[in-house]
N, C-alpha and C. Protein backbone atom coordinates (compact mmCIF):
# COMPACT_ATOMS: atom_id res chain seq x y z
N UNK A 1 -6.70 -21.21 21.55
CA UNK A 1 -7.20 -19.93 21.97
C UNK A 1 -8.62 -19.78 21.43
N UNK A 2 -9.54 -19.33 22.73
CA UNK A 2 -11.39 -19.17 21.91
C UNK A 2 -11.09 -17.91 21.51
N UNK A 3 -12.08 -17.54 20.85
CA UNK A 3 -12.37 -16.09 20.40
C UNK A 3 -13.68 -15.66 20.96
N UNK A 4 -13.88 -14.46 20.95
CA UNK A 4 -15.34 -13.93 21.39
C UNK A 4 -15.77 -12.81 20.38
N UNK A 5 -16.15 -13.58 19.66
CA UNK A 5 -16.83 -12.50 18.65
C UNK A 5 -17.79 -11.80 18.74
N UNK A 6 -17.75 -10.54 18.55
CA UNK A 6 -18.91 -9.06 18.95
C UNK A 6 -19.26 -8.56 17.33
N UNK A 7 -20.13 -8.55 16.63
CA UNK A 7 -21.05 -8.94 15.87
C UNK A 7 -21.50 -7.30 15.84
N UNK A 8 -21.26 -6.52 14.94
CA UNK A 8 -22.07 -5.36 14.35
C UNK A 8 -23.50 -5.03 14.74
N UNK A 9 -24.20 -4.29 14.90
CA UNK A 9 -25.89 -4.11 14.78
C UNK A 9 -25.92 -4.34 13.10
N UNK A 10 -27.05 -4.83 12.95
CA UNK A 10 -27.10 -5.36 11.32
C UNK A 10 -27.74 -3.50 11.26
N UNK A 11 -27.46 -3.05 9.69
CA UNK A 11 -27.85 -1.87 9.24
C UNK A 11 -29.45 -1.66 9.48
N UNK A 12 -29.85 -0.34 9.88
CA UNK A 12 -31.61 -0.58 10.11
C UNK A 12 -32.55 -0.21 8.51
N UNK A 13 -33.19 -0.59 8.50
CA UNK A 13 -34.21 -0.22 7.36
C UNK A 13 -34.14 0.75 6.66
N UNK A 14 -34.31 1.77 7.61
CA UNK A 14 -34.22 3.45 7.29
C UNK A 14 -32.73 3.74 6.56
N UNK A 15 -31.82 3.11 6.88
CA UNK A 15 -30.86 3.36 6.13
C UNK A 15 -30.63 2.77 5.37
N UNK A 16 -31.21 1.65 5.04
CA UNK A 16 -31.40 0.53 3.51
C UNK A 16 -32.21 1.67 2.35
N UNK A 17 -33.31 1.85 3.07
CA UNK A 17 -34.40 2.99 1.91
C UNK A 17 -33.99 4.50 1.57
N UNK A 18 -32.89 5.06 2.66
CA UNK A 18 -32.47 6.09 1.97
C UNK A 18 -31.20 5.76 1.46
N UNK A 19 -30.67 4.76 0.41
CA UNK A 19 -29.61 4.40 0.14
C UNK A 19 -30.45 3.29 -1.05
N UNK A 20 -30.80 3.16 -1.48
CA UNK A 20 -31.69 1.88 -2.24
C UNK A 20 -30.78 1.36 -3.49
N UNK A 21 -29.92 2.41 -3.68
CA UNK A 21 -28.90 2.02 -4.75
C UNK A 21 -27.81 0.88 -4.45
N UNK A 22 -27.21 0.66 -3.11
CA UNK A 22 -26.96 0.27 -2.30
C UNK A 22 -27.10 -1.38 -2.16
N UNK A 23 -25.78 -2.03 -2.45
CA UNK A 23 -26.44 -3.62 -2.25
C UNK A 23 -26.27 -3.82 -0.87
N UNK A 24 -27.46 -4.43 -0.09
CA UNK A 24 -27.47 -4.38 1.62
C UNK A 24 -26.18 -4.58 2.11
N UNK A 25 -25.28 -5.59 1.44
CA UNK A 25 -23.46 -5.77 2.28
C UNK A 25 -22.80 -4.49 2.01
N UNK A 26 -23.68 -3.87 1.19
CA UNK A 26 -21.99 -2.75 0.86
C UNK A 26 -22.77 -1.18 2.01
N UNK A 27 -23.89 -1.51 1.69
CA UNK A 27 -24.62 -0.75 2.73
C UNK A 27 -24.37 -1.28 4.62
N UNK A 28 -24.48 -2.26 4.88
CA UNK A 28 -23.72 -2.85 6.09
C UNK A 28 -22.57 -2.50 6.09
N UNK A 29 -21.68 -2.65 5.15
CA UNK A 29 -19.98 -2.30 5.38
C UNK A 29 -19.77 -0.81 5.85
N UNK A 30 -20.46 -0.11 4.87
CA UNK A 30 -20.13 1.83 5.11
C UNK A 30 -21.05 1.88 6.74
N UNK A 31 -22.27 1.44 6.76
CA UNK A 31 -22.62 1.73 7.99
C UNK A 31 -21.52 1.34 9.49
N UNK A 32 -21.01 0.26 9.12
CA UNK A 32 -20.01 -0.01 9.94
C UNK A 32 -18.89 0.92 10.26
N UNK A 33 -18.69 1.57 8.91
CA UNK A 33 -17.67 2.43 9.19
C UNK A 33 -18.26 3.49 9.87
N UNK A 34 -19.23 3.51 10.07
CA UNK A 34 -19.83 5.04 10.26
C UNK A 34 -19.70 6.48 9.12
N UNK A 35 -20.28 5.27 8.35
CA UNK A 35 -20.30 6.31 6.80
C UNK A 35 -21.63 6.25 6.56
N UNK A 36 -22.07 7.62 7.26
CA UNK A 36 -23.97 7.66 6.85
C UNK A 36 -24.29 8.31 6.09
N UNK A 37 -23.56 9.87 5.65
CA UNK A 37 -24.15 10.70 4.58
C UNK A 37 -23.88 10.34 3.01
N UNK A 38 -24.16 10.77 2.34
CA UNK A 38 -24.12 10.84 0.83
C UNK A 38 -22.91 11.04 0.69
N UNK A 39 -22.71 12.59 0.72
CA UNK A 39 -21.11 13.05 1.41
C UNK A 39 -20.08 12.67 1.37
N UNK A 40 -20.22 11.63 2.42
CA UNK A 40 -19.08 10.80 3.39
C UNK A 40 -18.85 9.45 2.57
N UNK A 41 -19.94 8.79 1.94
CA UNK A 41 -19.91 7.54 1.25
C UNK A 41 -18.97 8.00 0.06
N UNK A 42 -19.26 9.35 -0.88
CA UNK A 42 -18.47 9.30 -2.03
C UNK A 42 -17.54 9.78 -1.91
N UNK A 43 -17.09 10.15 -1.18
CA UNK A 43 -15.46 10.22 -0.36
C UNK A 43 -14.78 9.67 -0.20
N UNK A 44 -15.77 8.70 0.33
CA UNK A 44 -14.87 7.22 0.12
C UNK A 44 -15.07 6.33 -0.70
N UNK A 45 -16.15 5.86 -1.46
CA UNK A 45 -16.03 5.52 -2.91
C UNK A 45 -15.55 5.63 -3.75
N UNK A 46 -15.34 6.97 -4.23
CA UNK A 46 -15.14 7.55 -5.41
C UNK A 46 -14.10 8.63 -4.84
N UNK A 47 -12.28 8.81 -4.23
CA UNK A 47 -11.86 9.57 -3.66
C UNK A 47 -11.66 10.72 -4.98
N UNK A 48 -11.54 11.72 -4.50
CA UNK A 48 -10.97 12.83 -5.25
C UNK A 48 -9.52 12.56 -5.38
N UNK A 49 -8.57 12.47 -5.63
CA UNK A 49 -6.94 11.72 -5.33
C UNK A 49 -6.57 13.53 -5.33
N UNK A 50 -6.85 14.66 -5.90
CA UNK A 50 -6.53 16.23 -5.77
C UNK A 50 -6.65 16.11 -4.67
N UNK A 51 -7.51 15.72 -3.90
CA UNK A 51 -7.73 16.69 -2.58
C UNK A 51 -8.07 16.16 -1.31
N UNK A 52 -8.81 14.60 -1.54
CA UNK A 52 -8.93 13.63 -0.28
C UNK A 52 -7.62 12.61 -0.20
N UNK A 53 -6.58 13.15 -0.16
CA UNK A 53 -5.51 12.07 0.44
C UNK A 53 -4.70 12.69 1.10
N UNK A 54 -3.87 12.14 2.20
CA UNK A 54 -3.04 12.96 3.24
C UNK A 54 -1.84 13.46 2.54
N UNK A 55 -1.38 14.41 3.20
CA UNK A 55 -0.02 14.93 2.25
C UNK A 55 0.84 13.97 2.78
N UNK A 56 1.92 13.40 1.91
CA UNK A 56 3.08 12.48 2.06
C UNK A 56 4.31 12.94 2.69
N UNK A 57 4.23 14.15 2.24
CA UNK A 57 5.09 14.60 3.39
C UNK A 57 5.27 14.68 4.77
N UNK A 58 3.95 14.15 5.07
CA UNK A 58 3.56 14.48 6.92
C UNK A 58 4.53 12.74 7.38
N UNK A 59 4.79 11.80 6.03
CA UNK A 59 5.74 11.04 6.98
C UNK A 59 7.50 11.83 7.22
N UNK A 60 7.84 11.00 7.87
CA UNK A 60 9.06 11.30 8.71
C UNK A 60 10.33 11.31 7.67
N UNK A 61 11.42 12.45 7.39
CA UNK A 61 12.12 12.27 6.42
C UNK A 61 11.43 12.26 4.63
N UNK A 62 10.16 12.50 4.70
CA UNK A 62 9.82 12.12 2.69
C UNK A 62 10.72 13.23 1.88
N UNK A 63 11.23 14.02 2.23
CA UNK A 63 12.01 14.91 1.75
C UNK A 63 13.73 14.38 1.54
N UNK A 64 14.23 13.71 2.32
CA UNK A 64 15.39 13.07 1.80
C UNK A 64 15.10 12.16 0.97
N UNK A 65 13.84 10.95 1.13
CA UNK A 65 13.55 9.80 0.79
C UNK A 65 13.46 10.17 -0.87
N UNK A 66 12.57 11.47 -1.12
CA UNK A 66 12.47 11.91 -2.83
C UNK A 66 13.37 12.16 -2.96
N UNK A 67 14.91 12.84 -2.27
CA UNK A 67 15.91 13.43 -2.98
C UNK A 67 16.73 12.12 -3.13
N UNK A 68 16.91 11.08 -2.61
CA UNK A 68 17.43 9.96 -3.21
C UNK A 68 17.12 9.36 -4.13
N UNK A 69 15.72 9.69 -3.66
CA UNK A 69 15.45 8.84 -5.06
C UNK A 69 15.80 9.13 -6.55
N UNK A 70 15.16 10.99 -7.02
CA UNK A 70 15.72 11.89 -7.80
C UNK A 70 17.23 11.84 -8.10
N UNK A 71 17.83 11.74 -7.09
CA UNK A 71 19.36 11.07 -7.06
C UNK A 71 19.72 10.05 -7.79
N UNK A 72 18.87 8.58 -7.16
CA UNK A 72 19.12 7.57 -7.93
C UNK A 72 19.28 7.83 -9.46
N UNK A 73 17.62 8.10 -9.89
CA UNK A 73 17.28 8.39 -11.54
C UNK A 73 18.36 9.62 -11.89
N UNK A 74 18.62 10.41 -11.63
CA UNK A 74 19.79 11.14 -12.34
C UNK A 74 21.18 10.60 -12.70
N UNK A 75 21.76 9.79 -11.64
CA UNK A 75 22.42 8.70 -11.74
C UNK A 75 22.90 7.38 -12.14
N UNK A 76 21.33 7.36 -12.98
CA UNK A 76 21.34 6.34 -13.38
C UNK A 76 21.29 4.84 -12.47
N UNK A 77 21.14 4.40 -11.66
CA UNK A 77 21.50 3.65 -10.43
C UNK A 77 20.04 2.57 -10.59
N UNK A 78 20.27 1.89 -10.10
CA UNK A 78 19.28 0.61 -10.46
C UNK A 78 18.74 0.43 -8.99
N UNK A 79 17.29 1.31 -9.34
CA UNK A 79 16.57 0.90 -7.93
C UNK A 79 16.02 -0.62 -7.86
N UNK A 80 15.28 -1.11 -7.08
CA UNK A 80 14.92 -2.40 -6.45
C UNK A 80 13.75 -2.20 -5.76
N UNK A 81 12.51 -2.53 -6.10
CA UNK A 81 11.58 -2.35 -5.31
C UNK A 81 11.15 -3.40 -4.88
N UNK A 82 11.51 -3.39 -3.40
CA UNK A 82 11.14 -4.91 -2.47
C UNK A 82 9.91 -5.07 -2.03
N UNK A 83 9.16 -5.78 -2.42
CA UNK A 83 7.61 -6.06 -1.77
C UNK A 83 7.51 -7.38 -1.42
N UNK A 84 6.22 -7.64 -0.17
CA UNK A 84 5.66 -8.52 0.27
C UNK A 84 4.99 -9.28 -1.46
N UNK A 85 4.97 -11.08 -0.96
CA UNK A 85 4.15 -11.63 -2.04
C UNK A 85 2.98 -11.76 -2.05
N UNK A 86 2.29 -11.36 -0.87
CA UNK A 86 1.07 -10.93 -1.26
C UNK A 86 0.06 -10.34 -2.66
N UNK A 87 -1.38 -10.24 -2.46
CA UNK A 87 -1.52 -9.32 -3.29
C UNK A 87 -1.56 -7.73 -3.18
N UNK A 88 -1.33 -7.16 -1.55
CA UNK A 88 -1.29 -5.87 -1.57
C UNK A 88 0.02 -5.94 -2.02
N UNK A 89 0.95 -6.67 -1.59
CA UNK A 89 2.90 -6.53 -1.45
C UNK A 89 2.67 -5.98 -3.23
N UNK A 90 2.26 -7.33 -4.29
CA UNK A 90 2.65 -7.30 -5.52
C UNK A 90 1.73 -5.99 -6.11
N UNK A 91 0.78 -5.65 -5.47
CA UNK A 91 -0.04 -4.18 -6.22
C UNK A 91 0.80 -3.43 -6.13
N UNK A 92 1.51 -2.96 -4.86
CA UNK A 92 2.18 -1.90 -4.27
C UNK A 92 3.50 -1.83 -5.05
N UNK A 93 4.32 -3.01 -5.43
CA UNK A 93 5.45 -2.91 -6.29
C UNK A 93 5.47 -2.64 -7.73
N UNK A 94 4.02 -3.27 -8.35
CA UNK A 94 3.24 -3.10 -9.56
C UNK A 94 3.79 -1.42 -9.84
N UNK A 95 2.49 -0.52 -9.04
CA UNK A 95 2.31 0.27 -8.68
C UNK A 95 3.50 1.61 -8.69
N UNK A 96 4.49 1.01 -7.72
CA UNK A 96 5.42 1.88 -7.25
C UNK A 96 6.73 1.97 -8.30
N UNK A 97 6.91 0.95 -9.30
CA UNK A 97 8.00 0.32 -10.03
C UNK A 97 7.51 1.45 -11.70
N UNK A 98 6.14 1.17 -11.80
CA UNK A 98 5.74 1.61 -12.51
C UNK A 98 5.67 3.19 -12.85
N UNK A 99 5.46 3.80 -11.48
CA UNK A 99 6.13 5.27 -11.58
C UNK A 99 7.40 5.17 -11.35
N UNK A 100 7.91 4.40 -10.69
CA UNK A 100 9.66 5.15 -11.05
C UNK A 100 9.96 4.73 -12.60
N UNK A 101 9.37 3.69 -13.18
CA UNK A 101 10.00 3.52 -14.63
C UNK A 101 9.11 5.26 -15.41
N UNK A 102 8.27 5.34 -15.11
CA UNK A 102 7.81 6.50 -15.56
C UNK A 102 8.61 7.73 -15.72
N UNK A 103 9.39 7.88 -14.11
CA UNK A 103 9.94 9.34 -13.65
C UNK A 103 11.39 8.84 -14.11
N UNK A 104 11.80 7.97 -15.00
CA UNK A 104 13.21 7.49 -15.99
C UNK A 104 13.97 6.50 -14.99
N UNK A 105 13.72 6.11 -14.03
CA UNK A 105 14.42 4.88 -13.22
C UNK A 105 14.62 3.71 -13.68
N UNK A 106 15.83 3.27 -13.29
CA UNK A 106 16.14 1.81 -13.89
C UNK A 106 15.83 1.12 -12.50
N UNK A 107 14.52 0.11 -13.02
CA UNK A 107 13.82 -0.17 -11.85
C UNK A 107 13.78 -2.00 -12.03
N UNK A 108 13.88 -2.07 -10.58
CA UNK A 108 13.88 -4.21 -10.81
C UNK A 108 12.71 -3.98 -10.12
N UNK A 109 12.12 -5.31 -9.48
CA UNK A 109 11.09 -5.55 -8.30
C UNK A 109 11.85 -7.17 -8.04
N UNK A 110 11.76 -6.96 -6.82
CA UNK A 110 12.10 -8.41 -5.79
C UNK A 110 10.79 -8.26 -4.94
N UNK A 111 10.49 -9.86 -5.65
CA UNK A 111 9.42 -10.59 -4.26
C UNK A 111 9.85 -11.26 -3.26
N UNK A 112 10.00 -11.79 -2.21
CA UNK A 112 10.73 -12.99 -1.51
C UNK A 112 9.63 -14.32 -1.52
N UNK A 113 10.47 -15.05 -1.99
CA UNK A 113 10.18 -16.63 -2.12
C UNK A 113 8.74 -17.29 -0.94
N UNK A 114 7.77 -16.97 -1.30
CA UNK A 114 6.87 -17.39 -0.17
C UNK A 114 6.98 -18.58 1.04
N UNK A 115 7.79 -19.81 0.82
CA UNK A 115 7.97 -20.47 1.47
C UNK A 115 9.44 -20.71 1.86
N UNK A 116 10.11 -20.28 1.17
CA UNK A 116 12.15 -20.29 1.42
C UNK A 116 12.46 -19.09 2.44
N UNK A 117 11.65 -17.72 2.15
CA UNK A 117 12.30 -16.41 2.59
C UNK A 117 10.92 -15.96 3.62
N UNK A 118 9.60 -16.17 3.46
CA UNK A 118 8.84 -15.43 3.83
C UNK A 118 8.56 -14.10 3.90
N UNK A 119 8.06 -13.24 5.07
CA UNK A 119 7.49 -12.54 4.56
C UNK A 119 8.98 -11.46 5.10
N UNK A 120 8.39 -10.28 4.39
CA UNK A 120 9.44 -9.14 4.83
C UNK A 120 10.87 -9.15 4.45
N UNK A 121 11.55 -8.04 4.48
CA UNK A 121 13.31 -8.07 4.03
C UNK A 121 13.58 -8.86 4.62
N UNK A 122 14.56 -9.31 4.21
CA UNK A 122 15.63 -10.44 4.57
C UNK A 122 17.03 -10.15 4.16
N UNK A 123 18.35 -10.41 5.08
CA UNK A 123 19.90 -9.73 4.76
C UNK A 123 20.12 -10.67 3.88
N UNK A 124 19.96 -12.15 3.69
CA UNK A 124 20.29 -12.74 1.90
C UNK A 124 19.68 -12.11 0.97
N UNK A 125 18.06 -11.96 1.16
CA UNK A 125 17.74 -10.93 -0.35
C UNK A 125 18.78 -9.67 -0.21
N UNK A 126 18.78 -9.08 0.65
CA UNK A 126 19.89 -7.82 0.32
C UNK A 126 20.80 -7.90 -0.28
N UNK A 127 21.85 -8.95 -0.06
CA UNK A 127 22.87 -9.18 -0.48
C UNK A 127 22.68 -9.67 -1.35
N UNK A 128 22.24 -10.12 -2.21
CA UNK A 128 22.06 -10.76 -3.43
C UNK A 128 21.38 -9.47 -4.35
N UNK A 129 20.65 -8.37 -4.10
CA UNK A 129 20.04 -7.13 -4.72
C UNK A 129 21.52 -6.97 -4.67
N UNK A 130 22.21 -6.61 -3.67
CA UNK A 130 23.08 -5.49 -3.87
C UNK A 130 24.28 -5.74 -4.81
N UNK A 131 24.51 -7.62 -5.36
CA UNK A 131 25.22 -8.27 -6.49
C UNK A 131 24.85 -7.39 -7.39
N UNK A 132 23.58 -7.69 -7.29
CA UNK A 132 22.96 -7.51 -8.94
C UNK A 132 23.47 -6.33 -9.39
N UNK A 133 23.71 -4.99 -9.15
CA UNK A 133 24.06 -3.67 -9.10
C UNK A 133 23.01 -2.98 -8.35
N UNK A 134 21.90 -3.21 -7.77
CA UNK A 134 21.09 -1.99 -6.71
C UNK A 134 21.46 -1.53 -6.07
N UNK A 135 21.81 0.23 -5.97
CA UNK A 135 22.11 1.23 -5.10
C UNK A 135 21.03 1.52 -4.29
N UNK A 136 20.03 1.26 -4.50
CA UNK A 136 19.20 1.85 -3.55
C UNK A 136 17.65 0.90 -3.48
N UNK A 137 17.15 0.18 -2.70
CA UNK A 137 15.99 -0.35 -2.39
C UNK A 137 14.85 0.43 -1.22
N UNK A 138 14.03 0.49 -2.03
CA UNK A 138 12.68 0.84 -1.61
C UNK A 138 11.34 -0.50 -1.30
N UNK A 139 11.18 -0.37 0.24
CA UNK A 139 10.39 -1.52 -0.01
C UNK A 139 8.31 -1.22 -0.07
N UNK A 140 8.31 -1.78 -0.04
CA UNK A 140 6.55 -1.29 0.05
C UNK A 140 5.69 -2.60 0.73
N UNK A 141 4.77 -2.59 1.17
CA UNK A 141 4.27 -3.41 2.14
C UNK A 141 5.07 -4.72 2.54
N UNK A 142 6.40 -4.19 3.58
CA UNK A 142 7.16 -5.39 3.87
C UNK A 142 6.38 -5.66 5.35
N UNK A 143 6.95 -6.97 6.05
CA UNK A 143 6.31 -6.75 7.30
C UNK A 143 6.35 -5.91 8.08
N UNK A 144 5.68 -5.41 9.12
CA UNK A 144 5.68 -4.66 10.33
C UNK A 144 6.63 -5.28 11.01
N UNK A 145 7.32 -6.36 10.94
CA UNK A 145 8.33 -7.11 12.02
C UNK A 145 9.22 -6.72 11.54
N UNK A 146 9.80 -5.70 10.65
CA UNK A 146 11.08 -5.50 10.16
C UNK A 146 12.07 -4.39 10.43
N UNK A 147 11.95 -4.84 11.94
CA UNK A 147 12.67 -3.45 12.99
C UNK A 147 14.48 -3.47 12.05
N UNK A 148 14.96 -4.89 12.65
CA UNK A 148 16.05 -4.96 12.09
C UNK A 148 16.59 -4.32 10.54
């Protein structure tokens, strides 16, 4: 399969000199995004996490998804946080494992085997979490192919 690659306008001058702080790639990158003001760049640089992030609730169900979880940790119940082996998969489990050990969860993390299991859940990792004692698995950047 060819590709046809379509190639950015390189950033113009004028926006190199009102930006001079700016190393020209990181100045190319935001221009790409169509991040031209001052504004708009430290918005996204530097987010506010109070007030520039979407509410979590706007996904589907996050209101049962916390009461299980709250469930779990009251219960005592040994969550499982399943991630991709990647490095977003392993940030995201890092990450996510780390506040539930925070909020009192008895927390594992499962990676799947990069070359045995690949990417995304799999019904042997399940079944083998669900030996271990895990009531409840949470996964975080598994594949998009993981209708099943």
């Amino acid at each position: 399969m060819s590709y046809i690659w379509q190639l950015k306008d390189r950033v113009d001058q004028d926006f190199l000199n009102k930006f001079p702080e700016l190393p020209p790639i990181v100045a190319q990158l935001l221009y790409n995004r169509d991040l031209h003001t001052q504004a708009v760049m430290d918005e996204f640089l530097m987010p506010d996490y109070s007030q520039d992030v979407h509410d979590p609730f706007l996904f589907k169900d996050m209101d049962r998804a916390c009461s299980r979880i709250y469930q779990a940790i009251e219960k005592e119940e040994l969550i499982t946080v399943y991630a991709d082996y990647d490095a977003d998969g392993v940030s995201a489990a890092v990450i996510l494992g780390g506040i539930l050990a925070d909020l009192g969860a008895k927390v594992a993390v499962y990676l799947p085997h990069r070359e045995k299991e690949g990417y995304g859940l799999n019904s042997p990792a399940i079944e083998e979490i669900a030996k271990n004692g895990t009531k409840l698995i949470i996964t975080c950047d598994c594949a998009i192919s993981n209708i099943e």
